[in-house]
Protein backbone atom coordinates (compact mmCIF):
# COMPACT_ATOMS: atom_id res chain seq x y z
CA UNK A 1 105.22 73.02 96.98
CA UNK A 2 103.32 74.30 93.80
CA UNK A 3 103.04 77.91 94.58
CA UNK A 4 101.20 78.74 91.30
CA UNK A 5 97.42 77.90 89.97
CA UNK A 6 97.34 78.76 86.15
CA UNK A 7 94.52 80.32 84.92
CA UNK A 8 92.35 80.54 88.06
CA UNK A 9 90.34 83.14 87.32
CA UNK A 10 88.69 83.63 83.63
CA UNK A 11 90.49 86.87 81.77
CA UNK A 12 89.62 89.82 81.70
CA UNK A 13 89.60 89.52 85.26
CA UNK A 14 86.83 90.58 87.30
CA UNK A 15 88.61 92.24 90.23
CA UNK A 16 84.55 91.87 92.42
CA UNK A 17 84.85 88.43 91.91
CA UNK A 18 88.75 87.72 93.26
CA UNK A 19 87.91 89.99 96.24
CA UNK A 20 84.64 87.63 96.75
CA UNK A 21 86.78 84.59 96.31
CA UNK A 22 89.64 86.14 98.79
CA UNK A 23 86.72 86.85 101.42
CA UNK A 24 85.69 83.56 101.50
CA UNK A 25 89.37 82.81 101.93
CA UNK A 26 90.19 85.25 104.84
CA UNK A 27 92.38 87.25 102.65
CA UNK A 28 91.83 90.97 101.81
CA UNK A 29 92.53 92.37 98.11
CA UNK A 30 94.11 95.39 97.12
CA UNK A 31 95.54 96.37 93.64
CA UNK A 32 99.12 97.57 92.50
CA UNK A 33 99.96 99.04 89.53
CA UNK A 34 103.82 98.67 88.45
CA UNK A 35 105.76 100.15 85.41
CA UNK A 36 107.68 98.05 83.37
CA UNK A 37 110.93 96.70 84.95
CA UNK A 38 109.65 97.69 88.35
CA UNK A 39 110.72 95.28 91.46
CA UNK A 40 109.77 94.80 94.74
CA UNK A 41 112.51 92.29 96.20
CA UNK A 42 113.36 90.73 99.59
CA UNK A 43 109.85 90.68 101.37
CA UNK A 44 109.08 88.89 104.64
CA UNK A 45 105.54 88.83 105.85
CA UNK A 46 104.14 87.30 109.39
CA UNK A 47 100.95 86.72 106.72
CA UNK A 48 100.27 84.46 103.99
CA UNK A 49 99.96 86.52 100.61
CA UNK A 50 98.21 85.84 97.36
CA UNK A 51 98.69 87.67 93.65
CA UNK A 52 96.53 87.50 91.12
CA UNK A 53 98.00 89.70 87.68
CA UNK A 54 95.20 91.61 85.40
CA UNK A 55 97.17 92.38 82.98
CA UNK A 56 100.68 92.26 82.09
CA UNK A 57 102.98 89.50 83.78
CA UNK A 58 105.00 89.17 86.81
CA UNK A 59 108.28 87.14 87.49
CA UNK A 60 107.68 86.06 91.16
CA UNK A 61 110.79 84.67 92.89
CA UNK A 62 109.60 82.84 95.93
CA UNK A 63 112.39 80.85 98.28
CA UNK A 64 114.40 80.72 95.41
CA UNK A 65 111.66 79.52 92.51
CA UNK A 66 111.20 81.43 89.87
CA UNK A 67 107.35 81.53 88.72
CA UNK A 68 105.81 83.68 85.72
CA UNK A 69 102.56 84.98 86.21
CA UNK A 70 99.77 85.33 83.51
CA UNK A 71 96.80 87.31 83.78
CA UNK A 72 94.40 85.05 85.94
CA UNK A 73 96.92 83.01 87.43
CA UNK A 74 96.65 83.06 91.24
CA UNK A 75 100.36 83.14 93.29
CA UNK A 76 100.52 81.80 96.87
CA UNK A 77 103.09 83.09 99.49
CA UNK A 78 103.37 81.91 102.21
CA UNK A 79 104.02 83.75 105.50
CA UNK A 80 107.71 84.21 106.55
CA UNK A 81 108.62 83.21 103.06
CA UNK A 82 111.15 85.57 101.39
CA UNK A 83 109.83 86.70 98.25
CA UNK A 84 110.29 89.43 95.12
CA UNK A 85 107.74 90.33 92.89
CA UNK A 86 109.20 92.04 89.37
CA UNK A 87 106.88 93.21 86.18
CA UNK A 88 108.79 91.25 82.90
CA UNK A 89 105.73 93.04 80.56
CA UNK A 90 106.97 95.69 78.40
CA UNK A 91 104.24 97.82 79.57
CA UNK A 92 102.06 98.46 82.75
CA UNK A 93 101.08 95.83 84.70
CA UNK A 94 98.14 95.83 87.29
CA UNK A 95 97.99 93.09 90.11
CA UNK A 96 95.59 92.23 92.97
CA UNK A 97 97.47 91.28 96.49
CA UNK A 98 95.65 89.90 99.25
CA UNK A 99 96.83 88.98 102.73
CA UNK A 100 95.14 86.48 105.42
């Protein structure tokens, strides 16, 4: 399964228009904002889940794939999935999440 869409959204990223796109989807969109080096690992949800960076870049590990996210790239996870989310940038990094 190809869990990553490269450059789906044009840069700099319009967070209105991935929370439009997301609507139409069913999915919600929230933002996080991670320092470098931070990691979120080992998460379950009953949901599917998609990430879309802004800036900086993520290392997603999703049932064991390893997938680097660019600003505009959109992520999917699915539901019951076990995934971790870590920011590689050397500085801040600011993602959207959404959930269905």
């Amino acid at each position: 399964m190809s869990y990553l869409t490269h450059q789906k959204f044009p840069v700099p990223l319009n967070r209105d228009q991935v929370s439009h796109d997301w609507g139409s989807r069913g999915y919600s969109c929230d933002v996080f904002t991670d320092p470098p080096g931070r990691e979120w690992n080992d998460f379950v949800h009953a949901t599917n889940e998609l990430v879309t960076v802004m800036d900086g870049r993520l290392k997603l590990t999703i049932d064991g794939e390893e997938i680097i996210a660019e600003p505009g790239d959109e992520v999917f996870i699915p539901k019951e999935v076990r995934h971790s989310v870590k920011n590689i940038s050397s500085s801040t990094t600011h993602w959207l999440y959404g959930y269905d």
